[in-house]
PDB file of N, CA and C in Angstrom:
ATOM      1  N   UNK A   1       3.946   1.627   9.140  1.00  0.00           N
ATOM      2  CA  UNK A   1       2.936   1.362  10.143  1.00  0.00           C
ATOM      3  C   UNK A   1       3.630   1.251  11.497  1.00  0.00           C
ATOM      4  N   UNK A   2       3.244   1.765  12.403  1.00  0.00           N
ATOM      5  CA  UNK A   2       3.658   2.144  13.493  1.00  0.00           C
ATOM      6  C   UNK A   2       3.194   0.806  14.285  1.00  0.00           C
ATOM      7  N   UNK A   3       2.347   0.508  14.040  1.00  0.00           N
ATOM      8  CA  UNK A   3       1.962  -0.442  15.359  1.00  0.00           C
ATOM      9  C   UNK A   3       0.587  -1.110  15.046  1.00  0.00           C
ATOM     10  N   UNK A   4      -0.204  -1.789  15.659  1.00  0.00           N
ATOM     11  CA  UNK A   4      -1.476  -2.437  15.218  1.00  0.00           C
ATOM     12  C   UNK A   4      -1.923  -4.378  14.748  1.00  0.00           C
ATOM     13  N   UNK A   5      -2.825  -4.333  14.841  1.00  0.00           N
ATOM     14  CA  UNK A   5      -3.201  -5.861  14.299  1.00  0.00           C
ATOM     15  C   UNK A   5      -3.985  -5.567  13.275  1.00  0.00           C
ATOM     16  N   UNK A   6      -3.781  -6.323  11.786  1.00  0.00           N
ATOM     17  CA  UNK A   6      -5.024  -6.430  10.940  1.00  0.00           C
ATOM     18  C   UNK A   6      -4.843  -7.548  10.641  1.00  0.00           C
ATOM     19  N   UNK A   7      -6.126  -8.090  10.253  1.00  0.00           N
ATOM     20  CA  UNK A   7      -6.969  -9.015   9.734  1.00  0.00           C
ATOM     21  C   UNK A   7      -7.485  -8.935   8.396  1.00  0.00           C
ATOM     22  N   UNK A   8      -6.838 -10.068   6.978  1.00  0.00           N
ATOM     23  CA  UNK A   8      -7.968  -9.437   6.310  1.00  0.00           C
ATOM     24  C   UNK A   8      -8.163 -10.811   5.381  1.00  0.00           C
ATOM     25  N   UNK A   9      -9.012 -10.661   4.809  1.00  0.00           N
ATOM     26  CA  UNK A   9     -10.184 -11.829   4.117  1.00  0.00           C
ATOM     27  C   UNK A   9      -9.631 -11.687   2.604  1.00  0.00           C
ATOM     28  N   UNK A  10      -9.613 -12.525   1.675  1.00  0.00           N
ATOM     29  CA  UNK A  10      -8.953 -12.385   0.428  1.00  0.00           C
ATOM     30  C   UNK A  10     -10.161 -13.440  -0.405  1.00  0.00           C
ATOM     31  N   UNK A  11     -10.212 -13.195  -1.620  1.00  0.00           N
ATOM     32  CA  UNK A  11     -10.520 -14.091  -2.238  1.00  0.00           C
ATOM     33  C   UNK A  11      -9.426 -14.976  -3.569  1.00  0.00           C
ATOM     34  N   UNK A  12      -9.025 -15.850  -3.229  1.00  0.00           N
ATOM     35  CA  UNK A  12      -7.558 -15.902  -4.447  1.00  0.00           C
ATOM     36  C   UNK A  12      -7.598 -16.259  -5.524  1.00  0.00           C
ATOM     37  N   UNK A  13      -7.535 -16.287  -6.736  1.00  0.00           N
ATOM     38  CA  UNK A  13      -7.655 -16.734  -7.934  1.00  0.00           C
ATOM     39  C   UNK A  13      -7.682 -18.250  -8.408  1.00  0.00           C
ATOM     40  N   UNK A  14      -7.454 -19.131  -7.183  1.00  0.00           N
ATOM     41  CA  UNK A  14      -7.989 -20.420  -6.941  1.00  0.00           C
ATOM     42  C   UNK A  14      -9.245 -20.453  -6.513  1.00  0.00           C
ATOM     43  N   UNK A  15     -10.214 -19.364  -6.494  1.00  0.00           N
ATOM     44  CA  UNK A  15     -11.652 -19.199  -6.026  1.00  0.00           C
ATOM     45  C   UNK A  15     -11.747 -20.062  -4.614  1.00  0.00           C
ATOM     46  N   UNK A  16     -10.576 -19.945  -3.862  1.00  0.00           N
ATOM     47  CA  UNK A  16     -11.137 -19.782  -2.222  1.00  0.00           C
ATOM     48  C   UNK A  16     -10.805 -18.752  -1.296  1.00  0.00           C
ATOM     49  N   UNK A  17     -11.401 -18.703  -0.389  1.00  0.00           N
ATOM     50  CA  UNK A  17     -11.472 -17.574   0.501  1.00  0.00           C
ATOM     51  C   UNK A  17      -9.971 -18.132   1.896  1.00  0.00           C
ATOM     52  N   UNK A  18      -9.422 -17.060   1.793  1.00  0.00           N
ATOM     53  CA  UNK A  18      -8.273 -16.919   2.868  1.00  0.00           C
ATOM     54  C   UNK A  18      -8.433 -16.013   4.027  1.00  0.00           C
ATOM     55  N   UNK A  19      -7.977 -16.319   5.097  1.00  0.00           N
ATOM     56  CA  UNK A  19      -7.802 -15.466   6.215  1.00  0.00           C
ATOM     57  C   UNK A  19      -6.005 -15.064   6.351  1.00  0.00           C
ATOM     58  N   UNK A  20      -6.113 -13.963   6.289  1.00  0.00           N
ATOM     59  CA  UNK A  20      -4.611 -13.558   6.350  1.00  0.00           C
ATOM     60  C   UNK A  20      -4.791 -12.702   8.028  1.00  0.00           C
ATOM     61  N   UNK A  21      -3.773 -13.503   8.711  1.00  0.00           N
ATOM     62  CA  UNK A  21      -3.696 -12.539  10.063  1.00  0.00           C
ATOM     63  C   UNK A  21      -1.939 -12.236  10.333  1.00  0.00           C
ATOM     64  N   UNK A  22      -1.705 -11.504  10.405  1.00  0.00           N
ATOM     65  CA  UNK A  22      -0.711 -10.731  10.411  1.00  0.00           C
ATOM     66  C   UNK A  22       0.341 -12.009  10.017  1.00  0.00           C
ATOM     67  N   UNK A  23       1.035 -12.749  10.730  1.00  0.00           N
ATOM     68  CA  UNK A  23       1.919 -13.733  10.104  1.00  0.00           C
ATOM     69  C   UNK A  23       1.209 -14.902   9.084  1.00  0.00           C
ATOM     70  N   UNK A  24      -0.193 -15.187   9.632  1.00  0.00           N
ATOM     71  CA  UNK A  24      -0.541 -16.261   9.573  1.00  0.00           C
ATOM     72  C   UNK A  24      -1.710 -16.267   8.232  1.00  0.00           C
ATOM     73  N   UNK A  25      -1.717 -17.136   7.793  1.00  0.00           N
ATOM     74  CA  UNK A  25      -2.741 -17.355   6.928  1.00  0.00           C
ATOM     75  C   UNK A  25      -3.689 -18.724   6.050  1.00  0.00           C
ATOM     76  N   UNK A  26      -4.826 -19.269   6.170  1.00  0.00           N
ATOM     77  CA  UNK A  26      -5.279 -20.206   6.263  1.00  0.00           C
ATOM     78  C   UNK A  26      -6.639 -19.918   5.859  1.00  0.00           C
ATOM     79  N   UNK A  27      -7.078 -21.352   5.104  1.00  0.00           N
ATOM     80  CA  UNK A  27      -8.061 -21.486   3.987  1.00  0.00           C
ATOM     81  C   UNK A  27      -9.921 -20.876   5.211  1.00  0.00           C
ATOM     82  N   UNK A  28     -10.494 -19.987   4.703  1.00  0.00           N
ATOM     83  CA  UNK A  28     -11.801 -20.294   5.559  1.00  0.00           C
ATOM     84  C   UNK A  28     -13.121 -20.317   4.792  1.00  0.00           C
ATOM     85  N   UNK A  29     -14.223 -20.493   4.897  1.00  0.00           N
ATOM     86  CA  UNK A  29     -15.796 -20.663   4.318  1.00  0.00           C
ATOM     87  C   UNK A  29     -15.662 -19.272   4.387  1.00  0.00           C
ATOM     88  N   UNK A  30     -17.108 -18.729   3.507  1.00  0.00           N
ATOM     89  CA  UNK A  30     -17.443 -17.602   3.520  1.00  0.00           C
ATOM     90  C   UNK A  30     -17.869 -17.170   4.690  1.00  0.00           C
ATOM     91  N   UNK A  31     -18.788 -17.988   5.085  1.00  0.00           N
ATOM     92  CA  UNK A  31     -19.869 -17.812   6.505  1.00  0.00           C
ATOM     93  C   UNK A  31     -18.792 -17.019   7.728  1.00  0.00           C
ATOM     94  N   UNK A  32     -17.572 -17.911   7.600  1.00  0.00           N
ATOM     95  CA  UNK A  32     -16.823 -17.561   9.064  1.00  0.00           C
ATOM     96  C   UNK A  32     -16.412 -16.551   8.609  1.00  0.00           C
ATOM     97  N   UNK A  33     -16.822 -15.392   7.802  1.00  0.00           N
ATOM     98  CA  UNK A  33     -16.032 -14.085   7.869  1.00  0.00           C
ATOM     99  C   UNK A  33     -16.710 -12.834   8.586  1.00  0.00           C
ATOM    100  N   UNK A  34     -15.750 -12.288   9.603  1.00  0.00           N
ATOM    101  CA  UNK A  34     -16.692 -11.236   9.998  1.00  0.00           C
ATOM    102  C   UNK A  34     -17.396 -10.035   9.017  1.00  0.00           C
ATOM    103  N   UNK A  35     -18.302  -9.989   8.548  1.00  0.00           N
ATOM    104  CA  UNK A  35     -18.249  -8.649   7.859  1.00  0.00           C
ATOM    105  C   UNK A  35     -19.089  -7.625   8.114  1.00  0.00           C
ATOM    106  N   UNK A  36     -19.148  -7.524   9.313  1.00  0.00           N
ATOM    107  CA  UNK A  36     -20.481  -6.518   9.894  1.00  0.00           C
ATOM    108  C   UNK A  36     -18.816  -5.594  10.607  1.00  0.00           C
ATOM    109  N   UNK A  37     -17.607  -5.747  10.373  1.00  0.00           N
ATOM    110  CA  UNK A  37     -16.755  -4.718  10.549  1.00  0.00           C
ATOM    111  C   UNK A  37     -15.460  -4.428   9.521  1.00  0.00           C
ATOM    112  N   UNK A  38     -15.797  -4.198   8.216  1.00  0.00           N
ATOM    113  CA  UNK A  38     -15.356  -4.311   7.355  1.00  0.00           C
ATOM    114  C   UNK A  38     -14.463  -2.943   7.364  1.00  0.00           C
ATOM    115  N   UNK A  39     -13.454  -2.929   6.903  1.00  0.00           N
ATOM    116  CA  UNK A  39     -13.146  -1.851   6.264  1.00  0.00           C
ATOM    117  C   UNK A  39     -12.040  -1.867   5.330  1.00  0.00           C
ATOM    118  N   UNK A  40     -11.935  -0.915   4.285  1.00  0.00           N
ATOM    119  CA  UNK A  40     -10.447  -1.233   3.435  1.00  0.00           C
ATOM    120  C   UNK A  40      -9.151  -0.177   3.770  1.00  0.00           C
ATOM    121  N   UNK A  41      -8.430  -0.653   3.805  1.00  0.00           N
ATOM    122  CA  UNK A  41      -7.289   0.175   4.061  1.00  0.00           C
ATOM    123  C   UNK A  41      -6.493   0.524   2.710  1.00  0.00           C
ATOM    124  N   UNK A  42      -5.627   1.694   1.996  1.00  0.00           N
ATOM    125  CA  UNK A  42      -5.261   1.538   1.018  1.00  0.00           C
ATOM    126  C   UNK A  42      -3.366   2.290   1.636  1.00  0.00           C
ATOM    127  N   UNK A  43      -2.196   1.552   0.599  1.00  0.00           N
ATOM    128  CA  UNK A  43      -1.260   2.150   0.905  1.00  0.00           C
ATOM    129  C   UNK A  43      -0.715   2.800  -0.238  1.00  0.00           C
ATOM    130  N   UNK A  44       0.060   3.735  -0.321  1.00  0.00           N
ATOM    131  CA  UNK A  44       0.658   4.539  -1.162  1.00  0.00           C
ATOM    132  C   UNK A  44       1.980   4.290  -0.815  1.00  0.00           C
ATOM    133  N   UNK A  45       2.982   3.707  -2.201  1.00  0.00           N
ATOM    134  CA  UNK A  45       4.047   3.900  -1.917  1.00  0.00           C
ATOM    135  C   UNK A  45       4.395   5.130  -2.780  1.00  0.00           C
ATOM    136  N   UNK A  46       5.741   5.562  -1.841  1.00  0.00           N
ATOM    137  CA  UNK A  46       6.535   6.832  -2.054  1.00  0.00           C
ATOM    138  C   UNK A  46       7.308   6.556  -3.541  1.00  0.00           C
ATOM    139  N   UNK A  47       6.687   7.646  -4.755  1.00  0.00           N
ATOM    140  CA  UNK A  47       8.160   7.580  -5.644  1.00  0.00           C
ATOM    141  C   UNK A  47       7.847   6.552  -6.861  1.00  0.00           C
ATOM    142  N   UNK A  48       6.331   6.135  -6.405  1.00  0.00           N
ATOM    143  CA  UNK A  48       5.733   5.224  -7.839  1.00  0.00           C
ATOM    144  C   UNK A  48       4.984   5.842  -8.646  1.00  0.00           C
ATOM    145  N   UNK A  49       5.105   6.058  -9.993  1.00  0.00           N
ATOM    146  CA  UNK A  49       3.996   6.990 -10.778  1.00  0.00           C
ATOM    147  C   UNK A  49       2.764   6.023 -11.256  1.00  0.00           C
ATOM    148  N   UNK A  50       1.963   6.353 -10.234  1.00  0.00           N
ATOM    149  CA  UNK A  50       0.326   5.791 -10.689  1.00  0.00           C
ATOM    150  C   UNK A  50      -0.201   6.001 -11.560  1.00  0.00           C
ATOM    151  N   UNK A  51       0.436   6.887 -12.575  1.00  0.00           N
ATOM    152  CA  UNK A  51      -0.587   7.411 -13.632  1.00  0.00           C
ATOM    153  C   UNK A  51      -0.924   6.305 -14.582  1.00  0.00           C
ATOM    154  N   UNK A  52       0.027   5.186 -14.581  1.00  0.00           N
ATOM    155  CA  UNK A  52      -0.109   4.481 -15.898  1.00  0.00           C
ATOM    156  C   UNK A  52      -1.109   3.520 -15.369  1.00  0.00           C
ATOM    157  N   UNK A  53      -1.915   3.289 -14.671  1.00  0.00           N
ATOM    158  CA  UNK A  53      -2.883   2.525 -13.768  1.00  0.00           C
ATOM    159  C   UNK A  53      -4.432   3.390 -13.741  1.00  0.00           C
ATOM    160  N   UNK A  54      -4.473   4.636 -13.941  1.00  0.00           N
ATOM    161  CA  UNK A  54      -5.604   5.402 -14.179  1.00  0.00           C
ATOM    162  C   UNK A  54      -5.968   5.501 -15.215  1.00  0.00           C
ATOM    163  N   UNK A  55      -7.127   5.543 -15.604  1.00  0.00           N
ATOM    164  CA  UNK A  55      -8.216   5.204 -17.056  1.00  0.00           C
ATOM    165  C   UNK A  55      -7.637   6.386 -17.962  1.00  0.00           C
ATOM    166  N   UNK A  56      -7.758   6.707 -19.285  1.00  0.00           N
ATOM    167  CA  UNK A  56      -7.491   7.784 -19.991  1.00  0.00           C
ATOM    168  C   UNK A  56      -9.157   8.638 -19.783  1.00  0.00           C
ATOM    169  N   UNK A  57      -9.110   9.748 -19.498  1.00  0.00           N
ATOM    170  CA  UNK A  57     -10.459  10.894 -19.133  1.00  0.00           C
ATOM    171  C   UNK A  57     -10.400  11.836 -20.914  1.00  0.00           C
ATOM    172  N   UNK A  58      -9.289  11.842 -20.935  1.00  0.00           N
ATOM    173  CA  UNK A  58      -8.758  13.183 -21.635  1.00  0.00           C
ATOM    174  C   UNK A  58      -9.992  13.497 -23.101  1.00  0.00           C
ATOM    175  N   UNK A  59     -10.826  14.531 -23.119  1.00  0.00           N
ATOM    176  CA  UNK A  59     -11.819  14.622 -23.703  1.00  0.00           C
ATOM    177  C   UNK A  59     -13.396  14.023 -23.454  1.00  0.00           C
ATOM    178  N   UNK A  60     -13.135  13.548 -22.134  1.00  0.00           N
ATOM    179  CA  UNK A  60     -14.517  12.371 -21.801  1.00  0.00           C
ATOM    180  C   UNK A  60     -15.261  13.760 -20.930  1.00  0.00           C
ATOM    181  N   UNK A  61     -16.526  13.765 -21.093  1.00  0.00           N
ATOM    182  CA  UNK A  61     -17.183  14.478 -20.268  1.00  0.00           C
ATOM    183  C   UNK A  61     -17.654  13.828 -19.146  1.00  0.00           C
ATOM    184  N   UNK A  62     -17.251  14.397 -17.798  1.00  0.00           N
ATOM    185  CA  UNK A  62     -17.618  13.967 -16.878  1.00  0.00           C
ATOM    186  C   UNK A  62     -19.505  13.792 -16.382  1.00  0.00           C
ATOM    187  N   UNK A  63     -20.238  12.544 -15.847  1.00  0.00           N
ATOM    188  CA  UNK A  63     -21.232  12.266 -15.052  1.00  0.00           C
ATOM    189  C   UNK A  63     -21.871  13.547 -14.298  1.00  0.00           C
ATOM    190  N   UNK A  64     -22.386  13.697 -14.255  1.00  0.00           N
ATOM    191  CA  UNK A  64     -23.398  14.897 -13.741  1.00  0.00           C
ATOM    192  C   UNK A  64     -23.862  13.637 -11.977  1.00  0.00           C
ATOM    193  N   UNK A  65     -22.781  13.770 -11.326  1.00  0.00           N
ATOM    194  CA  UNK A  65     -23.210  12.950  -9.896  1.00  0.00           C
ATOM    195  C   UNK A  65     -24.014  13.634  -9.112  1.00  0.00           C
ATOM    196  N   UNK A  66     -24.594  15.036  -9.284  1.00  0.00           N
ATOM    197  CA  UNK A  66     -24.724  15.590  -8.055  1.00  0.00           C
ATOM    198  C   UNK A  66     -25.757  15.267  -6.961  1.00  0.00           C
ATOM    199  N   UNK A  67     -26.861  14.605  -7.686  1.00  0.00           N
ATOM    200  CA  UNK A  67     -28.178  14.012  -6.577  1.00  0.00           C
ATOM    201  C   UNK A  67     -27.509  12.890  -6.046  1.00  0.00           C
ATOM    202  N   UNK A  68     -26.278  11.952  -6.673  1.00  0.00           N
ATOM    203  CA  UNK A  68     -25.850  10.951  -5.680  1.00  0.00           C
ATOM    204  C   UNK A  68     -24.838  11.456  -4.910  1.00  0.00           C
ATOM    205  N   UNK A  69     -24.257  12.391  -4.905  1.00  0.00           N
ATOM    206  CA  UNK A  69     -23.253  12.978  -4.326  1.00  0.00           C
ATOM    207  C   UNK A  69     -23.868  13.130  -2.997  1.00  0.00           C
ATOM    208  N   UNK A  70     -25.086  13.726  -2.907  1.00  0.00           N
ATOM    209  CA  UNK A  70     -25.993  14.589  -1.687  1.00  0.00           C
ATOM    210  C   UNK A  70     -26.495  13.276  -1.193  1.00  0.00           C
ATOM    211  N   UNK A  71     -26.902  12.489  -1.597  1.00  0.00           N
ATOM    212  CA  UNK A  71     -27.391  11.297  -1.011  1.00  0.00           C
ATOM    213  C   UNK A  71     -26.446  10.262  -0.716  1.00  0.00           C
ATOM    214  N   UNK A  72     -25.463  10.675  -0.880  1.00  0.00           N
ATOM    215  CA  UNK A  72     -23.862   9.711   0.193  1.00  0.00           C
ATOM    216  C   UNK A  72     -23.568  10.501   0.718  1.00  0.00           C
ATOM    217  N   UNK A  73     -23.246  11.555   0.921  1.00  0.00           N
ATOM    218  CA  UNK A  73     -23.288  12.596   1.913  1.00  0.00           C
ATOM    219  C   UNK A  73     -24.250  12.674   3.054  1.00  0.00           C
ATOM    220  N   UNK A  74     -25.301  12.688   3.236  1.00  0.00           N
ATOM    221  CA  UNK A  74     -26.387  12.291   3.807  1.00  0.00           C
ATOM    222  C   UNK A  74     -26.314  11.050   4.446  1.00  0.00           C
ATOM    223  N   UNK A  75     -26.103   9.623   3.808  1.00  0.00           N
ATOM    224  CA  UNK A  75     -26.342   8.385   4.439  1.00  0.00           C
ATOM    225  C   UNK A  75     -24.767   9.034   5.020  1.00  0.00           C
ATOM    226  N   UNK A  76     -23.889   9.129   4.108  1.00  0.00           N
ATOM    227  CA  UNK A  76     -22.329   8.838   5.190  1.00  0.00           C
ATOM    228  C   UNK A  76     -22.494   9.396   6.605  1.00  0.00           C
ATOM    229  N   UNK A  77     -22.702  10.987   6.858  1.00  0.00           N
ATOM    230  CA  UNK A  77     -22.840  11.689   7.989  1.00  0.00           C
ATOM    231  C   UNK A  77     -23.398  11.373   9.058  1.00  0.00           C
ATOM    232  N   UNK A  78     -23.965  10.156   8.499  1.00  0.00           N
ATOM    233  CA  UNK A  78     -25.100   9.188   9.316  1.00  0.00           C
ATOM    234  C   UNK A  78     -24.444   8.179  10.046  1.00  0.00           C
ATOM    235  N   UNK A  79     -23.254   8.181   9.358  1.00  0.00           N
ATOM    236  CA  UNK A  79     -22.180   6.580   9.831  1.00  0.00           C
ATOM    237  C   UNK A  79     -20.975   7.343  10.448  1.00  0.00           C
ATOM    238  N   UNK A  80     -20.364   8.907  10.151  1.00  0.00           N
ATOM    239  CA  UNK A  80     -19.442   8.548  10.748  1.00  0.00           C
ATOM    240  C   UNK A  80     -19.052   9.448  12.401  1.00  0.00           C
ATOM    241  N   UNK A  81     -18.279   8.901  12.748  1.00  0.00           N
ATOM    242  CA  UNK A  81     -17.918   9.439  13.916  1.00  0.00           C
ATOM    243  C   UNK A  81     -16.628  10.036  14.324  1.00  0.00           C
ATOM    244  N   UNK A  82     -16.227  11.030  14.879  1.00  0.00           N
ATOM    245  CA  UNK A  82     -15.047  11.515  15.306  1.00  0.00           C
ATOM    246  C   UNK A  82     -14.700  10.855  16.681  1.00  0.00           C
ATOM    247  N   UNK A  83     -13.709  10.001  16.755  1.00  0.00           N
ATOM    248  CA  UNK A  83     -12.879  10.029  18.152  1.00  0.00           C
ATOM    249  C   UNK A  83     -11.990  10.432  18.433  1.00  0.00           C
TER     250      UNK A  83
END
């Protein structure tokens, strides 16, 4: 990561809610969380084999998604924006 501030909200296996801000981190209520700007970030490290973390498929027939496919497609195009 090159540069930036994040913020992010946790829930911990002591069933309370944390605020983690870049160094800092401290107990908060649900209420005080922003979440009208949510988003998740995900990282990939280099050189780890994920496979053993993905479900076994092998012989499973895949979900027939396609009417929800078109209808998140639709709402998404609705949300996003290029800057």
């Amino acid at each position: 990561m090159g540069g930036g501030h994040y913020v992010t909200y946790a829930k911990n296996p002591n069933n309370k809610w944390y605020c983690y801000n870049d160094s800092s981190c401290k107990e908060v209520h649900s209420e005080e969380m922003d979440t009208d700007s949510a988003y998740i970030l995900f990282y990939e490290q280099q050189g780890v084999d994920f496979s053993q973390f993905l479900p076994k498929t092998d012989g499973k027939k895949m979900a027939d998604t396609t009417s929800m496919d078109e209808d998140f497609e639709s709402d998404y195009k609705k949300y996003c924006v290029l800057q």
